[in-house]
PDB file of N, CA and C in Angstrom:
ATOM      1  N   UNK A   1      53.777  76.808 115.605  1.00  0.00           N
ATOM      2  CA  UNK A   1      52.756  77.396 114.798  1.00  0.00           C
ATOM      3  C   UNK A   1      51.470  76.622 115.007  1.00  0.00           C
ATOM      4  N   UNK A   2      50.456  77.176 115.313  1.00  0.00           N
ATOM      5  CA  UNK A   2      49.363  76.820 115.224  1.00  0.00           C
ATOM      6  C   UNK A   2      48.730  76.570 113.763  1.00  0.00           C
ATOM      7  N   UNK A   3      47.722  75.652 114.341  1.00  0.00           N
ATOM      8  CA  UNK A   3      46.979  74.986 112.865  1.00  0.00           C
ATOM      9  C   UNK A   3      46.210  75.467 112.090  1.00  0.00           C
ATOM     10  N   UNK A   4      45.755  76.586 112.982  1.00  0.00           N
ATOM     11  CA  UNK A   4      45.027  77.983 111.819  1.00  0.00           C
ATOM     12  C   UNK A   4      46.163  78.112 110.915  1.00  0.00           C
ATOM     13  N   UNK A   5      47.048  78.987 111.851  1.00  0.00           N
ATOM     14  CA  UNK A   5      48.413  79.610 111.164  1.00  0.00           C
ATOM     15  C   UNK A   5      48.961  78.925 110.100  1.00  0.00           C
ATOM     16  N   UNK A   6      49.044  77.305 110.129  1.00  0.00           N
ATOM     17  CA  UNK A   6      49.693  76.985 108.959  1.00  0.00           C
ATOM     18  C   UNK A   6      48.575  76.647 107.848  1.00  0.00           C
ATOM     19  N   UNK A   7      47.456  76.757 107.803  1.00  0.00           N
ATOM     20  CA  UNK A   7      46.412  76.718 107.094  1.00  0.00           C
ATOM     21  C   UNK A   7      46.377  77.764 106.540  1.00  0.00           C
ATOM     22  N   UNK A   8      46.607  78.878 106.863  1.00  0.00           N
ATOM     23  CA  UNK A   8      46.030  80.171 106.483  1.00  0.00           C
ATOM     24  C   UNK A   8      47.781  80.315 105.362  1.00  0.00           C
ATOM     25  N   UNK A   9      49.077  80.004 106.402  1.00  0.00           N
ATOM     26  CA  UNK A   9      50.555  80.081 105.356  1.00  0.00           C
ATOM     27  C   UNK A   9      50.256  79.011 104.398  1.00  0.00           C
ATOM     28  N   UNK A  10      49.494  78.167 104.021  1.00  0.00           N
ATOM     29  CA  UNK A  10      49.131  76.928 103.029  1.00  0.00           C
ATOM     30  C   UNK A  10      48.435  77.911 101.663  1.00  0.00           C
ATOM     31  N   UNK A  11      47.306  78.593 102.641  1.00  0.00           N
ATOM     32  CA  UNK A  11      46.656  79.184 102.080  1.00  0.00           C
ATOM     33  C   UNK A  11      46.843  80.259 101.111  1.00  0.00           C
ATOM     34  N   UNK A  12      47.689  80.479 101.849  1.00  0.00           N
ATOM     35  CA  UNK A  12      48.305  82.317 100.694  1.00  0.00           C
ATOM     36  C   UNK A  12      49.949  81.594  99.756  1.00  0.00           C
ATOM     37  N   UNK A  13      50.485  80.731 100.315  1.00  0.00           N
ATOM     38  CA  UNK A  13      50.968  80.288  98.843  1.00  0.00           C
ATOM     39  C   UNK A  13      50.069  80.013  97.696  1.00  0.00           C
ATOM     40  N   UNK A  14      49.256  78.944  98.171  1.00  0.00           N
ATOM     41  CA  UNK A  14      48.308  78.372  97.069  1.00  0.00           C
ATOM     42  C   UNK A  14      47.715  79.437  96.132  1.00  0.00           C
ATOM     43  N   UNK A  15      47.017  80.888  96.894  1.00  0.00           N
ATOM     44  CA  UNK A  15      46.329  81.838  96.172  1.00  0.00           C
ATOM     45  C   UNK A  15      47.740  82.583  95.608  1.00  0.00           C
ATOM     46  N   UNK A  16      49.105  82.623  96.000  1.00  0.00           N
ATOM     47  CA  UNK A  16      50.409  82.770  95.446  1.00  0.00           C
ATOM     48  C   UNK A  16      50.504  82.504  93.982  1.00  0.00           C
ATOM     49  N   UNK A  17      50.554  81.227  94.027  1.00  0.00           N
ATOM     50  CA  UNK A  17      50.561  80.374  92.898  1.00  0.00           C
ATOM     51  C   UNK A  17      49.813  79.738  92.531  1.00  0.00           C
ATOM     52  N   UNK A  18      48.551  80.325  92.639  1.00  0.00           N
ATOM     53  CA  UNK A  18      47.395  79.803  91.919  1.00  0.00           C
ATOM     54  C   UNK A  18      47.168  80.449  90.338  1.00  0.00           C
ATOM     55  N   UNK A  19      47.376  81.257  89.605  1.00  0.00           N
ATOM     56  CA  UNK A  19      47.897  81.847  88.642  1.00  0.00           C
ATOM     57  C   UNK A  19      48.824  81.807  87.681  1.00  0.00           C
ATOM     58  N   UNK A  20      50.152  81.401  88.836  1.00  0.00           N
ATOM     59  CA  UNK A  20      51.015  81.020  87.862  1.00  0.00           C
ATOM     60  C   UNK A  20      51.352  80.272  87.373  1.00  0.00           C
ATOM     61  N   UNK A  21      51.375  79.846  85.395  1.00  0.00           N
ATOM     62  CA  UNK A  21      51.870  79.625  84.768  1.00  0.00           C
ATOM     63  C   UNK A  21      50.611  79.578  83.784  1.00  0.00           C
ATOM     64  N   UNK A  22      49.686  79.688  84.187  1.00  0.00           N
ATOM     65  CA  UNK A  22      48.067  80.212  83.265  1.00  0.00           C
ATOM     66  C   UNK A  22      48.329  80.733  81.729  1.00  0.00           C
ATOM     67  N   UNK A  23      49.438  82.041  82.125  1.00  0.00           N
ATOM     68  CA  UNK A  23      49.631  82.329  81.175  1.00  0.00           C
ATOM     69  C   UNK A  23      50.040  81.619  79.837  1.00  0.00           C
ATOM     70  N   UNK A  24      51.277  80.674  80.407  1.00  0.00           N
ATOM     71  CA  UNK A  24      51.379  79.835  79.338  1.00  0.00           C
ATOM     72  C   UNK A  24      50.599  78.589  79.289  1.00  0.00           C
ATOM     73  N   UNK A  25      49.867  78.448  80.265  1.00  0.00           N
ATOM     74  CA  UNK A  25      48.611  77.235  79.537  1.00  0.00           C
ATOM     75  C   UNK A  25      47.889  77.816  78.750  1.00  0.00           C
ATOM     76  N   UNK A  26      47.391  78.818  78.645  1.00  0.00           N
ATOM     77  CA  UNK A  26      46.381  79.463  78.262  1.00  0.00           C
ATOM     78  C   UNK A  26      46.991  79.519  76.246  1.00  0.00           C
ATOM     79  N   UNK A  27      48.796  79.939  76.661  1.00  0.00           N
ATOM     80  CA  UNK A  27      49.298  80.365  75.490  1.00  0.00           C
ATOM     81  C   UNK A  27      49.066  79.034  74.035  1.00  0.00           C
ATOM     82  N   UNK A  28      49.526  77.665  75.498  1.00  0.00           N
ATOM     83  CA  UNK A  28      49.659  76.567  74.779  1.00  0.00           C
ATOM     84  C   UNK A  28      48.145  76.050  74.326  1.00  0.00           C
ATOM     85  N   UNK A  29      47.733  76.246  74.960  1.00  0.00           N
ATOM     86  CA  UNK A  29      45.661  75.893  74.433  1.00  0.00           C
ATOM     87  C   UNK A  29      45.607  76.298  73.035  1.00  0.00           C
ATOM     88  N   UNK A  30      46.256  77.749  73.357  1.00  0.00           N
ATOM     89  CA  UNK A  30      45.950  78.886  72.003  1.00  0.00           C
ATOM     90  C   UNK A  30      46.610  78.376  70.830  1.00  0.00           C
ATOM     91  N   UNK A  31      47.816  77.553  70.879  1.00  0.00           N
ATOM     92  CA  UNK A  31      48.645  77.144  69.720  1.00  0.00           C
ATOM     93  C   UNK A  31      48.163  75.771  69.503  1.00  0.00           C
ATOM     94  N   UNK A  32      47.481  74.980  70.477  1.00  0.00           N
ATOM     95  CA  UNK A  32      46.831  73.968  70.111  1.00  0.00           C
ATOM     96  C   UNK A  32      45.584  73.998  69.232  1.00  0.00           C
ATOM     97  N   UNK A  33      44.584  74.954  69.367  1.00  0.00           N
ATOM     98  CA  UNK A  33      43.869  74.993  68.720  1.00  0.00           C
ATOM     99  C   UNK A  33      44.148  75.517  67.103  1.00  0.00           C
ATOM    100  N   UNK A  34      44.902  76.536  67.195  1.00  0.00           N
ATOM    101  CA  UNK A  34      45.566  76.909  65.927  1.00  0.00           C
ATOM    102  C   UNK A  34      46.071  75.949  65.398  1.00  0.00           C
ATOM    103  N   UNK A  35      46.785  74.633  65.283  1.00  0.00           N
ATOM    104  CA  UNK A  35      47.159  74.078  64.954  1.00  0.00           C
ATOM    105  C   UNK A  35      46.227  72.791  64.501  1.00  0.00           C
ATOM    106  N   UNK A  36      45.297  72.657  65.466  1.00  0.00           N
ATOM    107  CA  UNK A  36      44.524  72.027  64.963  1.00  0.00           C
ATOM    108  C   UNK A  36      43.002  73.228  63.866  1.00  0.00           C
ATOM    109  N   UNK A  37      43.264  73.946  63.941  1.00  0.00           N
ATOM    110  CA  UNK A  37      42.679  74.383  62.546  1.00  0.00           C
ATOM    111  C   UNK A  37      43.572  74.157  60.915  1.00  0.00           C
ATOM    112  N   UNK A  38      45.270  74.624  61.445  1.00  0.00           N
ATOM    113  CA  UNK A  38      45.934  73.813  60.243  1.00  0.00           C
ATOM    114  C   UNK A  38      45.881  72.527  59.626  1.00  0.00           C
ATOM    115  N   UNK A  39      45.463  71.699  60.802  1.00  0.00           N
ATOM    116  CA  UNK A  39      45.986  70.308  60.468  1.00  0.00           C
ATOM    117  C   UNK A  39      44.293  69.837  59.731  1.00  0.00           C
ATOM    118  N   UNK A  40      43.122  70.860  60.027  1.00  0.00           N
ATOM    119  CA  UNK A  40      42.120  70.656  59.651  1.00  0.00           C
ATOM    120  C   UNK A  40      41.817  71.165  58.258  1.00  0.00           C
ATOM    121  N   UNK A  41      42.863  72.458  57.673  1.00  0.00           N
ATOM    122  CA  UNK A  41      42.811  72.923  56.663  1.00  0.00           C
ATOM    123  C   UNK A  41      43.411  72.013  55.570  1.00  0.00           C
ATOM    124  N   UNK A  42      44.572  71.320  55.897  1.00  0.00           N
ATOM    125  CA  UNK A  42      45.657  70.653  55.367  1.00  0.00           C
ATOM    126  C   UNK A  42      44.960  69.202  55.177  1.00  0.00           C
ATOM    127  N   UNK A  43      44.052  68.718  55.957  1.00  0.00           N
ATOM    128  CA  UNK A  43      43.031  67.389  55.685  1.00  0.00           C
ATOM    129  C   UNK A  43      42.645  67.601  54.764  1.00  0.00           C
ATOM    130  N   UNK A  44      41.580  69.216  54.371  1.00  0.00           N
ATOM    131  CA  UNK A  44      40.402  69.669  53.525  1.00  0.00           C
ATOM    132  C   UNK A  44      41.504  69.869  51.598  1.00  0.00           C
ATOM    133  N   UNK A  45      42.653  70.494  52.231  1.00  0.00           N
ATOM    134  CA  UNK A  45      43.405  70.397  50.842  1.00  0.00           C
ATOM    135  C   UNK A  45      44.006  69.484  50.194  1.00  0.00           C
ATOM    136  N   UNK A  46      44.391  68.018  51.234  1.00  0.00           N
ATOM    137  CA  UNK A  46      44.403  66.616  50.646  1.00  0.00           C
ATOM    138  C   UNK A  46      43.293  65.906  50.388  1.00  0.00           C
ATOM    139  N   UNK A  47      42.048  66.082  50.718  1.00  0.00           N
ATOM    140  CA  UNK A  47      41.478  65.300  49.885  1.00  0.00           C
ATOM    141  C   UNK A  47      40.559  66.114  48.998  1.00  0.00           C
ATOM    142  N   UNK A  48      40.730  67.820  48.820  1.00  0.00           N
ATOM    143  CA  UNK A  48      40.865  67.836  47.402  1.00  0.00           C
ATOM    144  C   UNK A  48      41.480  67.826  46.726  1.00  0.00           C
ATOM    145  N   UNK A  49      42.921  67.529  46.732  1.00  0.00           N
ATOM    146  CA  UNK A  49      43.703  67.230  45.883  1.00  0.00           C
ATOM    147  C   UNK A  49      43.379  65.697  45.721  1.00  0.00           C
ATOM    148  N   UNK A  50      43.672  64.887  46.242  1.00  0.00           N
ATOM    149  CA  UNK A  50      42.594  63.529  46.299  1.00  0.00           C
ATOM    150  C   UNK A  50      41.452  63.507  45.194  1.00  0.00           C
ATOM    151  N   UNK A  51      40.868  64.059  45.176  1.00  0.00           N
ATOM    152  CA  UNK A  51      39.350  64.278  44.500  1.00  0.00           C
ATOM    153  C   UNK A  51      39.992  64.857  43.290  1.00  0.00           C
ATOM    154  N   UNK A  52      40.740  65.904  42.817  1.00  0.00           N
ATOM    155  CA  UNK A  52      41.117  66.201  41.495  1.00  0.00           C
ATOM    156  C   UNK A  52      42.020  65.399  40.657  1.00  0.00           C
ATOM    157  N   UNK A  53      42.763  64.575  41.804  1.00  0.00           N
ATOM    158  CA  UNK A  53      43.656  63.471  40.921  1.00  0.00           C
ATOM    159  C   UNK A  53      42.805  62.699  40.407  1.00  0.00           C
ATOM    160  N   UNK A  54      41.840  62.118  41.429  1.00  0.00           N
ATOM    161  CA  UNK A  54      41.115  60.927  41.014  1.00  0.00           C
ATOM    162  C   UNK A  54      40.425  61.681  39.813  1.00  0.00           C
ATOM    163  N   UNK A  55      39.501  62.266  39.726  1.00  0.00           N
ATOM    164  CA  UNK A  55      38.771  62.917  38.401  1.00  0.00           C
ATOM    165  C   UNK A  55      39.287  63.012  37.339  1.00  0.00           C
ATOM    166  N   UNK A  56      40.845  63.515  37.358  1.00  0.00           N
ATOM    167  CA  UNK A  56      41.918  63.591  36.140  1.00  0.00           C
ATOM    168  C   UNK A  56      41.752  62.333  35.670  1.00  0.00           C
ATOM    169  N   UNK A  57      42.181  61.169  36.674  1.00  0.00           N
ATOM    170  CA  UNK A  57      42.521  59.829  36.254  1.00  0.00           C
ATOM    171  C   UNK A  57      40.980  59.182  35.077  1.00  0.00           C
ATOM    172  N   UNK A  58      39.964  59.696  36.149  1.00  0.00           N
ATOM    173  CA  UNK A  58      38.267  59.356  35.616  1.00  0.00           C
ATOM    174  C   UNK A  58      38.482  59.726  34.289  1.00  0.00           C
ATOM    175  N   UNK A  59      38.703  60.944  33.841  1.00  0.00           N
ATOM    176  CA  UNK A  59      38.373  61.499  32.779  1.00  0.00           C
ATOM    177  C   UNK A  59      39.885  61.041  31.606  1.00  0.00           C
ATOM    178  N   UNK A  60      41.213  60.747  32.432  1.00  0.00           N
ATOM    179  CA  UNK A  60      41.552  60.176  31.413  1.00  0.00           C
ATOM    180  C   UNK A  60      41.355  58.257  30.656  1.00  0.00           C
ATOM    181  N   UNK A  61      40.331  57.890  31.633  1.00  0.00           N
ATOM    182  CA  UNK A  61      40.077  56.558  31.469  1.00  0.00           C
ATOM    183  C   UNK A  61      39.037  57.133  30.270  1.00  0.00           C
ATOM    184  N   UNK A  62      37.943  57.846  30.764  1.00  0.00           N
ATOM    185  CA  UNK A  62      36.769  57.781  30.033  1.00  0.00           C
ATOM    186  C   UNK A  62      37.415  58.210  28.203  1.00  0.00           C
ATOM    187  N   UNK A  63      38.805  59.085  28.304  1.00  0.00           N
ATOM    188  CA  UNK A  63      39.219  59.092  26.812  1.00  0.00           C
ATOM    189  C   UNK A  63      39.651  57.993  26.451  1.00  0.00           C
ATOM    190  N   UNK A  64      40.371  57.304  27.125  1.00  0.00           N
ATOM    191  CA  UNK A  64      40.749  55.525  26.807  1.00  0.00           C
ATOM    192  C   UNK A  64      39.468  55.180  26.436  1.00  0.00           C
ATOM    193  N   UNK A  65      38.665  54.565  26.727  1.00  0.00           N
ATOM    194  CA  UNK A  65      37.777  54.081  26.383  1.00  0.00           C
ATOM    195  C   UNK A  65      36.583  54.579  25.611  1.00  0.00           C
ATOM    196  N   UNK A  66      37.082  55.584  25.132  1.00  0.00           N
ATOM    197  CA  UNK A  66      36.196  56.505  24.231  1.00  0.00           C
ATOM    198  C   UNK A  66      36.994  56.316  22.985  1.00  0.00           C
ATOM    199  N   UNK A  67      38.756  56.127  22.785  1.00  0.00           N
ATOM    200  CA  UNK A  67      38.971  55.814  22.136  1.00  0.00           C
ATOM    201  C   UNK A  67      38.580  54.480  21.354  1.00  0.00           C
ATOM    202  N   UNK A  68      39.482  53.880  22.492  1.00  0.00           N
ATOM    203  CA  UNK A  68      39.182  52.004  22.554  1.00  0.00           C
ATOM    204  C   UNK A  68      37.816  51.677  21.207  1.00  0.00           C
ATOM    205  N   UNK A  69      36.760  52.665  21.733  1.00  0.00           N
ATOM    206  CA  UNK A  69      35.646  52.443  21.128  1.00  0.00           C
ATOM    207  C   UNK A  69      35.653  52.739  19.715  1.00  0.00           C
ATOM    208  N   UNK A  70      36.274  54.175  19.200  1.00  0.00           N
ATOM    209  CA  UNK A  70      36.242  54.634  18.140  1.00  0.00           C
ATOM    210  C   UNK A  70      37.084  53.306  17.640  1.00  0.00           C
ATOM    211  N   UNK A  71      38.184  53.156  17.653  1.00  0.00           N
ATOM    212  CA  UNK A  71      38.618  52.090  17.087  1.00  0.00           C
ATOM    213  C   UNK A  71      38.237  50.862  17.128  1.00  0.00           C
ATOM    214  N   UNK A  72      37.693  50.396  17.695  1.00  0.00           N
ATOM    215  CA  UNK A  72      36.506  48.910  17.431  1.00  0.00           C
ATOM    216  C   UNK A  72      35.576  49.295  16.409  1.00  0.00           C
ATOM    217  N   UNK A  73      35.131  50.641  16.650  1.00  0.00           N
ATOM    218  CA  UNK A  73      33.899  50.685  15.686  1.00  0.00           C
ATOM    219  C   UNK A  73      34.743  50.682  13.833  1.00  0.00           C
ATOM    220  N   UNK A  74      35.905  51.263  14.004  1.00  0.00           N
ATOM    221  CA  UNK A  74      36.768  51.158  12.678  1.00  0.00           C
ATOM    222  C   UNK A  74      37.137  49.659  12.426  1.00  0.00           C
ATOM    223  N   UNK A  75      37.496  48.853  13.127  1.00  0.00           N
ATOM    224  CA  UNK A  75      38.002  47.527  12.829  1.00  0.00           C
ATOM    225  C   UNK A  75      36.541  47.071  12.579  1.00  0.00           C
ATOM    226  N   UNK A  76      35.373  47.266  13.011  1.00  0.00           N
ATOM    227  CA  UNK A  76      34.491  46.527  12.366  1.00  0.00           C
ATOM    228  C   UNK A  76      33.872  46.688  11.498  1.00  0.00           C
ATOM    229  N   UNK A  77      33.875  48.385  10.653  1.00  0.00           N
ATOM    230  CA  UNK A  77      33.899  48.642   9.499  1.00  0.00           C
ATOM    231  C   UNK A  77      34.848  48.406   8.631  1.00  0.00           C
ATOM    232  N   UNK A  78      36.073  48.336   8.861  1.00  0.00           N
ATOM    233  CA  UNK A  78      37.313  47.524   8.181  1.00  0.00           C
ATOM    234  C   UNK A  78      36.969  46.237   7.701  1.00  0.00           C
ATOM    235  N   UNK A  79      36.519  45.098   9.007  1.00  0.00           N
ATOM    236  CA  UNK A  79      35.590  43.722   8.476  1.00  0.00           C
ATOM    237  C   UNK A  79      34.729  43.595   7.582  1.00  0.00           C
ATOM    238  N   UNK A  80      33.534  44.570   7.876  1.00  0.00           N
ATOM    239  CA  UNK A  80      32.639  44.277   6.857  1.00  0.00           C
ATOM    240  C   UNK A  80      33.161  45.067   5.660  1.00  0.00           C
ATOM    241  N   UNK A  81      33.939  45.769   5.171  1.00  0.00           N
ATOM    242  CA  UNK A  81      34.550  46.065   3.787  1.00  0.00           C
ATOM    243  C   UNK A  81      35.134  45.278   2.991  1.00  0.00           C
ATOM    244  N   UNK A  82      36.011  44.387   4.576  1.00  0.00           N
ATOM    245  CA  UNK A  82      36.535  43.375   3.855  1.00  0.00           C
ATOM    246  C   UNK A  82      35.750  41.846   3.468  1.00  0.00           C
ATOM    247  N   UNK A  83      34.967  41.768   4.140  1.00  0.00           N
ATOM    248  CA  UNK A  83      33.848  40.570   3.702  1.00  0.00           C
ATOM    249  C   UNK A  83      32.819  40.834   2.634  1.00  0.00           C
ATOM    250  N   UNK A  84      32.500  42.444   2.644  1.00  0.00           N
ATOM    251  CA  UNK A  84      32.512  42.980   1.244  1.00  0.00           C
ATOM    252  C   UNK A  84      32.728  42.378  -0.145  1.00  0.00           C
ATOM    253  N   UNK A  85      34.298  42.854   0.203  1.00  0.00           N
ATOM    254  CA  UNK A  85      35.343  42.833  -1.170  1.00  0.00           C
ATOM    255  C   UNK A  85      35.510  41.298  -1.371  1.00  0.00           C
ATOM    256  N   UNK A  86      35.985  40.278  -0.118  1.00  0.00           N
ATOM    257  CA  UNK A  86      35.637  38.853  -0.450  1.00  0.00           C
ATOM    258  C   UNK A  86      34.707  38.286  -0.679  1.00  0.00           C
ATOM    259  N   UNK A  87      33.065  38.785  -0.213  1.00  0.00           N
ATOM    260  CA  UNK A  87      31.950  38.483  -1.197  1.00  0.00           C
ATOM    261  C   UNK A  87      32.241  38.969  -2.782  1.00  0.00           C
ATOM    262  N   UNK A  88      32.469  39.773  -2.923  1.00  0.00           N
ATOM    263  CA  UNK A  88      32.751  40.365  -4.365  1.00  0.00           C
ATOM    264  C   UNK A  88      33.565  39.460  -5.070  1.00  0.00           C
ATOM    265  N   UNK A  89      34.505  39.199  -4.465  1.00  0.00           N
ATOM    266  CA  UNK A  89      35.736  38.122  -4.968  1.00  0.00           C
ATOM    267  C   UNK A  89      35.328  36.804  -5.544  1.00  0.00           C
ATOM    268  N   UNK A  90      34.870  36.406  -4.565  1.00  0.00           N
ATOM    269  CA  UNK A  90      33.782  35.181  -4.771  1.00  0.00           C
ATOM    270  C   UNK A  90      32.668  35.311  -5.931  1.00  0.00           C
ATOM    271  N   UNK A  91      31.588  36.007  -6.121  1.00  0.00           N
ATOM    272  CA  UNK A  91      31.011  35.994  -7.002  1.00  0.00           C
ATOM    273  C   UNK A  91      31.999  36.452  -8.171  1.00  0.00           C
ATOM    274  N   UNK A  92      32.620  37.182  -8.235  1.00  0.00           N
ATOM    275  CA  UNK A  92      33.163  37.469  -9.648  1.00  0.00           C
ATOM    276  C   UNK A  92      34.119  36.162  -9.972  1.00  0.00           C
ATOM    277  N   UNK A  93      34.483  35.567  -9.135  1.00  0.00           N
ATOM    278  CA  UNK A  93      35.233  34.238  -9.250  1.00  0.00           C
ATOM    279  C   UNK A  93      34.218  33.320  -9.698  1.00  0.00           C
ATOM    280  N   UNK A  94      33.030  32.956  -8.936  1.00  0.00           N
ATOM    281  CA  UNK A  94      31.891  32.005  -9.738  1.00  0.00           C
ATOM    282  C   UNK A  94      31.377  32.549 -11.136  1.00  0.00           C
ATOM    283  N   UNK A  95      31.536  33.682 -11.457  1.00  0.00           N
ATOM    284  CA  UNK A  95      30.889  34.254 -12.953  1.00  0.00           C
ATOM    285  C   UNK A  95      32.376  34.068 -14.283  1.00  0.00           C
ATOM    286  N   UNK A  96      33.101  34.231 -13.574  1.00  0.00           N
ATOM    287  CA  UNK A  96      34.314  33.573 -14.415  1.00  0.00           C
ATOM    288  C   UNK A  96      34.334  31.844 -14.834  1.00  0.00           C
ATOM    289  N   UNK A  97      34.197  31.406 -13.694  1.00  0.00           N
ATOM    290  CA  UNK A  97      34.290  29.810 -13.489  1.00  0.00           C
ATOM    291  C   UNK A  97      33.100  29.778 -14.709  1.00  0.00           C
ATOM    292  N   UNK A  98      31.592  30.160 -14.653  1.00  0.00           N
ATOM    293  CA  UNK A  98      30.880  29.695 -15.235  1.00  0.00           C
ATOM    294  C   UNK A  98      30.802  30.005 -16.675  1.00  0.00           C
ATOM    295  N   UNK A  99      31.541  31.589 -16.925  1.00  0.00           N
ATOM    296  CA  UNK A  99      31.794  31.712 -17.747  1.00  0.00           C
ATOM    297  C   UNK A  99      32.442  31.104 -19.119  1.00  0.00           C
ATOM    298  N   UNK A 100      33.473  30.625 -18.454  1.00  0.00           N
ATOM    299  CA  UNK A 100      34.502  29.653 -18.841  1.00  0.00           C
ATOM    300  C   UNK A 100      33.943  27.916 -19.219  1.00  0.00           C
ATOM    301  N   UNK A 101      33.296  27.841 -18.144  1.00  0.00           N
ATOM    302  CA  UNK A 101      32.233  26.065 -18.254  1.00  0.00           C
ATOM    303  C   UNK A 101      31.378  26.699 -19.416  1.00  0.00           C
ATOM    304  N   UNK A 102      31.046  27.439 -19.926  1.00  0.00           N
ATOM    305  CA  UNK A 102      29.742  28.199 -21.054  1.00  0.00           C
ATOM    306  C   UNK A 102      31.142  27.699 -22.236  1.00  0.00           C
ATOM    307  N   UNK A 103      32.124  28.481 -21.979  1.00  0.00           N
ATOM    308  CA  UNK A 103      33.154  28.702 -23.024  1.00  0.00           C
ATOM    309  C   UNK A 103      33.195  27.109 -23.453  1.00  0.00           C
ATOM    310  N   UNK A 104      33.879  26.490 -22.616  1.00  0.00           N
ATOM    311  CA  UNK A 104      34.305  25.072 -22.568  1.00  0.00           C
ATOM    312  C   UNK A 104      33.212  24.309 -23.527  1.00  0.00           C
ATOM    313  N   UNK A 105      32.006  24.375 -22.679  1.00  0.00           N
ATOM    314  CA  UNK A 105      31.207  23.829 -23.315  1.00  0.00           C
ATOM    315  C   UNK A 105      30.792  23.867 -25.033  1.00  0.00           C
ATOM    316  N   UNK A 106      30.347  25.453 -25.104  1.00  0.00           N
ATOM    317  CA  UNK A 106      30.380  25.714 -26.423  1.00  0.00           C
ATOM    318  C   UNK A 106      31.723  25.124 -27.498  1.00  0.00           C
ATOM    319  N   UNK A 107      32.574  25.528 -26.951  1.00  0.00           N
ATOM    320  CA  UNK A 107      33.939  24.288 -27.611  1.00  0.00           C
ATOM    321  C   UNK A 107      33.705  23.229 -27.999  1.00  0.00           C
ATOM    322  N   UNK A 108      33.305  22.392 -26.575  1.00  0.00           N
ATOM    323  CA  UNK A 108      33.084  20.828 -26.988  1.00  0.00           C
ATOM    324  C   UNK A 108      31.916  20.648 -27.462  1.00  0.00           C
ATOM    325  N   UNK A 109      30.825  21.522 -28.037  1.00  0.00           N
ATOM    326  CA  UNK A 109      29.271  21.311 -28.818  1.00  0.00           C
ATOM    327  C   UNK A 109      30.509  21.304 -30.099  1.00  0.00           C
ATOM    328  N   UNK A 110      30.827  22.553 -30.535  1.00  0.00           N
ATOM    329  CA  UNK A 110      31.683  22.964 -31.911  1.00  0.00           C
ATOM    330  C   UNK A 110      32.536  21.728 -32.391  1.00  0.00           C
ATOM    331  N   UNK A 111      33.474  21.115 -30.927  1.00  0.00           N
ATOM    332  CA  UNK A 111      34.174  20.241 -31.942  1.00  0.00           C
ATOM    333  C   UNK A 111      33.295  19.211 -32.191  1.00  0.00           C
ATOM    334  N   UNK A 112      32.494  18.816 -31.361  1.00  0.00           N
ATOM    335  CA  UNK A 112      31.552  17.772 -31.309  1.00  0.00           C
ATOM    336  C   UNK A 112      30.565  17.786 -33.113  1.00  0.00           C
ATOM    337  N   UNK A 113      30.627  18.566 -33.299  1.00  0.00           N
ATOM    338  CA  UNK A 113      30.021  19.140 -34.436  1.00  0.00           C
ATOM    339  C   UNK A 113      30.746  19.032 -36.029  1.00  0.00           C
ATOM    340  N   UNK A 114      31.912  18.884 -35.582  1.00  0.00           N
ATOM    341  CA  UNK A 114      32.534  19.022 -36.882  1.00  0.00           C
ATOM    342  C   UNK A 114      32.977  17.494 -37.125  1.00  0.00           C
TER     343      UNK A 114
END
């Protein structure tokens, strides 16, 4: 065989099978890209699910600490009621005491007297 000849039998396999299996590259491209649109959809729905957990969590902190607060602000109206009522305690305790030193006293003028 001459060297045309086997150039030219080189030749017409190659344009033979130049085609084949296209089809399924072409098929597999096609499922690659599809798949990478899933795997791009499935990113976009984890991190909004991501984003709604975290917000849940946000918003159940911000009631913690919305509580937290209401109740500090009660314990420190609780305090001053009660420093209140023990100011109260106290003076009505010194108006007794002095009461009593008035009493006492007047006693010991009276017996002093007789």
């Amino acid at each position: 065989m001459s060297k045309p000849g086997v150039l030219a039998m080189i030749r017409n396999i190659i344009n033979e099978f130049r085609g084949y299996g296209m089809k399924e590259f072409d098929a597999i491209q096609a499922k690659k890209t599809e798949l990478k649109a899933v795997m791009a959809e499935l990113e976009i729905r984890r991190k909004e699910e991501r984003a709604q957990q975290e917000a849940t969590t946000l918003n159940a902190l911000r009631a913690t600490v919305n509580e937290m607060k209401r109740v500090d602000e009660q314990v420190d109206q609780q305090a001053k009621a009660m420093k209140a009522m023990f100011d109260e305690m106290q003076r009505a305790t010194q108006e007794m005491m002095e009461e009593k030193m008035k009493q006492q006293q007047h006693m010991a003028r009276k017996v002093a007297r007789q």
